[in-house]
C-alpha atoms as a PDB file:
ATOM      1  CA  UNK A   1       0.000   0.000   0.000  1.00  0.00           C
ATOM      2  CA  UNK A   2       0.985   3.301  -1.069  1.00  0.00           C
ATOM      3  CA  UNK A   3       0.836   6.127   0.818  1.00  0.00           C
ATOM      4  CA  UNK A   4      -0.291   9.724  -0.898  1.00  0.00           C
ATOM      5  CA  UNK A   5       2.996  12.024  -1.027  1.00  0.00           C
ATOM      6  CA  UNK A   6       1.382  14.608   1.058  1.00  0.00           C
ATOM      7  CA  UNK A   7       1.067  12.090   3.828  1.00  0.00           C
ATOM      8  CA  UNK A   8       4.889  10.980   3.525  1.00  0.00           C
ATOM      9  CA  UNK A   9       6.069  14.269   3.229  1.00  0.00           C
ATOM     10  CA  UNK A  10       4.306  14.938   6.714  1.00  0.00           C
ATOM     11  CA  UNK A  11       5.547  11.733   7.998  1.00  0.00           C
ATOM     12  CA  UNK A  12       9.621  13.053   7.059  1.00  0.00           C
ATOM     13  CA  UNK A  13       8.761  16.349   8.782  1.00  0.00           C
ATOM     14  CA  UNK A  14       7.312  14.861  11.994  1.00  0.00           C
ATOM     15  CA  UNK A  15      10.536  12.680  11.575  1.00  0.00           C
ATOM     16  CA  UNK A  16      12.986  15.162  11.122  1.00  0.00           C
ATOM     17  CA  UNK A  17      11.170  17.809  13.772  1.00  0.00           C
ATOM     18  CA  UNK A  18      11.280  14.660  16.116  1.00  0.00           C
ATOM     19  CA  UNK A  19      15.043  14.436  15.362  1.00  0.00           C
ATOM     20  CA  UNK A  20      15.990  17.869  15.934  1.00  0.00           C
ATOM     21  CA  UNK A  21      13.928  17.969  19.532  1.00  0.00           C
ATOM     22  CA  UNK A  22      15.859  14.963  20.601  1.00  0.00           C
ATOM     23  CA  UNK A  23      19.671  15.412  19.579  1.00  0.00           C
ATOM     24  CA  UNK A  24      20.191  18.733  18.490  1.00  0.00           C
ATOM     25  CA  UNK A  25      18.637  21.385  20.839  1.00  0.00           C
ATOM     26  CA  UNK A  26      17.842  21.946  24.677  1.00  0.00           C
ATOM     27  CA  UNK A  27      14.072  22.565  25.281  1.00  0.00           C
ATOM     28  CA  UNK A  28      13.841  24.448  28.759  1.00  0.00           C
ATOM     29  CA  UNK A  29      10.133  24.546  28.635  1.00  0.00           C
ATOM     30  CA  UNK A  30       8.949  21.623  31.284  1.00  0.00           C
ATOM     31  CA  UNK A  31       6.155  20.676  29.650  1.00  0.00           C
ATOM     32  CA  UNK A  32       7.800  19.892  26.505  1.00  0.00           C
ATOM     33  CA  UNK A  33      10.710  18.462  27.758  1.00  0.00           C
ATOM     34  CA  UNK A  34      12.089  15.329  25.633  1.00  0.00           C
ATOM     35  CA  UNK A  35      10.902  11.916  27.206  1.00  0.00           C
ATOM     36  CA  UNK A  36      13.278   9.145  27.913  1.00  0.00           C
ATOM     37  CA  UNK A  37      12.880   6.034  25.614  1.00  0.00           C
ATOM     38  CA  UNK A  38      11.165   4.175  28.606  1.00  0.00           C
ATOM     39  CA  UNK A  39       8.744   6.915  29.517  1.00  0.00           C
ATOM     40  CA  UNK A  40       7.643   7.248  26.059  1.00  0.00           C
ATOM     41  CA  UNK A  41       7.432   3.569  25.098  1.00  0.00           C
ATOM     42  CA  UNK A  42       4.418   3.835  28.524  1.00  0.00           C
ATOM     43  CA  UNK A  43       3.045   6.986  26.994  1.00  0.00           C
ATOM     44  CA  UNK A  44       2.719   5.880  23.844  1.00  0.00           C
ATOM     45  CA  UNK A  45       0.079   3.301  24.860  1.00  0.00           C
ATOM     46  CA  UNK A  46      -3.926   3.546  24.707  1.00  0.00           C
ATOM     47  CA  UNK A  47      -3.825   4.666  28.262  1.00  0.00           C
ATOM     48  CA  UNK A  48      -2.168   8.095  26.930  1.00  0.00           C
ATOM     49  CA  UNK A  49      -5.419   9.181  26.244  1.00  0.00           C
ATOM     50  CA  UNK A  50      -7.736   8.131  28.675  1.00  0.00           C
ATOM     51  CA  UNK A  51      -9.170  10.080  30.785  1.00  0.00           C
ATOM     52  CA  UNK A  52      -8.249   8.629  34.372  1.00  0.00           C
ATOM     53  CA  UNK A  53      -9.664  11.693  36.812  1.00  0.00           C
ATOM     54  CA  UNK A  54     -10.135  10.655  40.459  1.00  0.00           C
ATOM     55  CA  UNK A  55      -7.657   8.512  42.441  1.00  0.00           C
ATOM     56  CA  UNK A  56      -7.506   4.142  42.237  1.00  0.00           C
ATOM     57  CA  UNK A  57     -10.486   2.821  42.440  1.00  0.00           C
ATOM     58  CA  UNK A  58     -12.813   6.213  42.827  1.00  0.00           C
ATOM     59  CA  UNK A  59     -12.107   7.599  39.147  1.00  0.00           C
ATOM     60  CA  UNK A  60     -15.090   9.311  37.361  1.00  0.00           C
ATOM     61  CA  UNK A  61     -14.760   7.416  34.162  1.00  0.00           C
ATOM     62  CA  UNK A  62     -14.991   3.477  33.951  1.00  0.00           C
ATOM     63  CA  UNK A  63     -12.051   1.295  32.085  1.00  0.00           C
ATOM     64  CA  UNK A  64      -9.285   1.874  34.585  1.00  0.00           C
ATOM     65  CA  UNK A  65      -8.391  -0.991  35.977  1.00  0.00           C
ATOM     66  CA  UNK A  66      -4.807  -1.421  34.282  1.00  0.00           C
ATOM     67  CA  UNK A  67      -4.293   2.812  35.031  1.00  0.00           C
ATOM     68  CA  UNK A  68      -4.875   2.201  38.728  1.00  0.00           C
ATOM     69  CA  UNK A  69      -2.929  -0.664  38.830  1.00  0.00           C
ATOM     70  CA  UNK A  70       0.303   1.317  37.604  1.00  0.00           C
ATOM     71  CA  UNK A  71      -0.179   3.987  39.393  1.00  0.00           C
ATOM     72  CA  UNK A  72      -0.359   2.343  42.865  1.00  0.00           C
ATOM     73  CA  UNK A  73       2.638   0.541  41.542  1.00  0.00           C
ATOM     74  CA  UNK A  74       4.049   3.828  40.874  1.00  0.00           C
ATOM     75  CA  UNK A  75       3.132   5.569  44.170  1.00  0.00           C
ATOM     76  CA  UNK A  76       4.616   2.242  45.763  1.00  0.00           C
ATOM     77  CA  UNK A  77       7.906   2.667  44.353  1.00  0.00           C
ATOM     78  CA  UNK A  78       8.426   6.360  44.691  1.00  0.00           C
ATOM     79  CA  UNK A  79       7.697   5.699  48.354  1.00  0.00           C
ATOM     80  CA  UNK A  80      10.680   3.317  48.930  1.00  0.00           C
ATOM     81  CA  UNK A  81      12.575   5.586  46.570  1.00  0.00           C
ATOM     82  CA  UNK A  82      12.110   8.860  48.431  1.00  0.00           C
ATOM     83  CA  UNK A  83      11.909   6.557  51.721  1.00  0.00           C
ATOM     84  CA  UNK A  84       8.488   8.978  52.605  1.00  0.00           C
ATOM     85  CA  UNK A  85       4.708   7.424  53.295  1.00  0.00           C
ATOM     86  CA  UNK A  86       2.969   9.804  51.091  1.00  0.00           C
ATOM     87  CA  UNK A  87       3.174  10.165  46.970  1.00  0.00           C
ATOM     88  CA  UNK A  88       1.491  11.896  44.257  1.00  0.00           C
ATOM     89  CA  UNK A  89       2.226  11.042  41.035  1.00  0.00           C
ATOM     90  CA  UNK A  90       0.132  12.671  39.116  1.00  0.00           C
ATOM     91  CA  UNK A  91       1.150  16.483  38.127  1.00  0.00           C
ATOM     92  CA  UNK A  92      -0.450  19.665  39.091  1.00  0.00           C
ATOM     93  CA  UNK A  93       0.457  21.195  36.206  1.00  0.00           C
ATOM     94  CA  UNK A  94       3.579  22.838  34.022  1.00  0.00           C
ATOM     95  CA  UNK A  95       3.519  26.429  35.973  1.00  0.00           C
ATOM     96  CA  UNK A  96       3.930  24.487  39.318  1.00  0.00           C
ATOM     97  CA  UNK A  97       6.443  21.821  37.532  1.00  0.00           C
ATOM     98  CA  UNK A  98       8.738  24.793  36.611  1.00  0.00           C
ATOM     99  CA  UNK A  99       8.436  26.333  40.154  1.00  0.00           C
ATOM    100  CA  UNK A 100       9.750  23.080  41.503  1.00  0.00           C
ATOM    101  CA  UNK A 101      12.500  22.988  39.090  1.00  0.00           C
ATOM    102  CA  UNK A 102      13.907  26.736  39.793  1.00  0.00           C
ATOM    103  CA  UNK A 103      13.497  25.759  43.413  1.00  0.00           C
ATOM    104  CA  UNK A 104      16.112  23.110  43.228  1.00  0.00           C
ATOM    105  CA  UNK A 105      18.325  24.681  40.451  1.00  0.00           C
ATOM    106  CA  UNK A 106      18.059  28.532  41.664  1.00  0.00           C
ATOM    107  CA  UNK A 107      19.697  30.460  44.406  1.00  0.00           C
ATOM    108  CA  UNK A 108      17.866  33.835  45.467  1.00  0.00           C
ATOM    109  CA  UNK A 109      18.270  36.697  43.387  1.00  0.00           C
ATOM    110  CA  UNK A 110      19.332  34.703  40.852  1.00  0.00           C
END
């Protein structure tokens, strides 16, 4: 099956813009932020777009069984990671993401 040339030629630009994120540049915008290989071999699954709203076993939208699953596993192993009782895995959003970063990296007045 052949594909029409405007689709390939979109297909070689995602490519190449792919590319270019990943080896050639330094993104210092959180929220687009290159993923590792691992993370996005997980994101790129059906659960990438599911909506998952509410917390294991209390979400708002039925079909989550697998989703809670990983992310009790997930709040299980940042526990013994960060040796601390409580996790939240899920993000508040980019805004409070960056304020965490320039936290760590930042000295005042900088």
């Amino acid at each position: 099956m052949s594909l029409p040339p405007e689709l390939v030629k979109v297909i070689e630009l995602t490519a190449s813009h792919n590319r270019w994120r990943r080896f050639e540049c330094i993104n210092l915008i959180a929220s687009e932020n290159v993923m590792s290989p691992l993370a996005e071999a997980a994101y790129l699954t059906d659960m990438m777009h599911r909506y998952a709203e509410g917390k294991p076993g209390k979400r708002y939208y039925q079909g989550n069984i697998y989703t809670d699953e990983v992310e009790l596993l997930v709040m299980e192993l940042m526990s013994k990671l960060l040796k601390v009782k409580y996790v939240e895995p899920r993000p508040i959003s980019g805004t409070v993401a960056n304020a965490v970063v320039f936290r760590v990296l930042a000295n005042p007045g900088d």
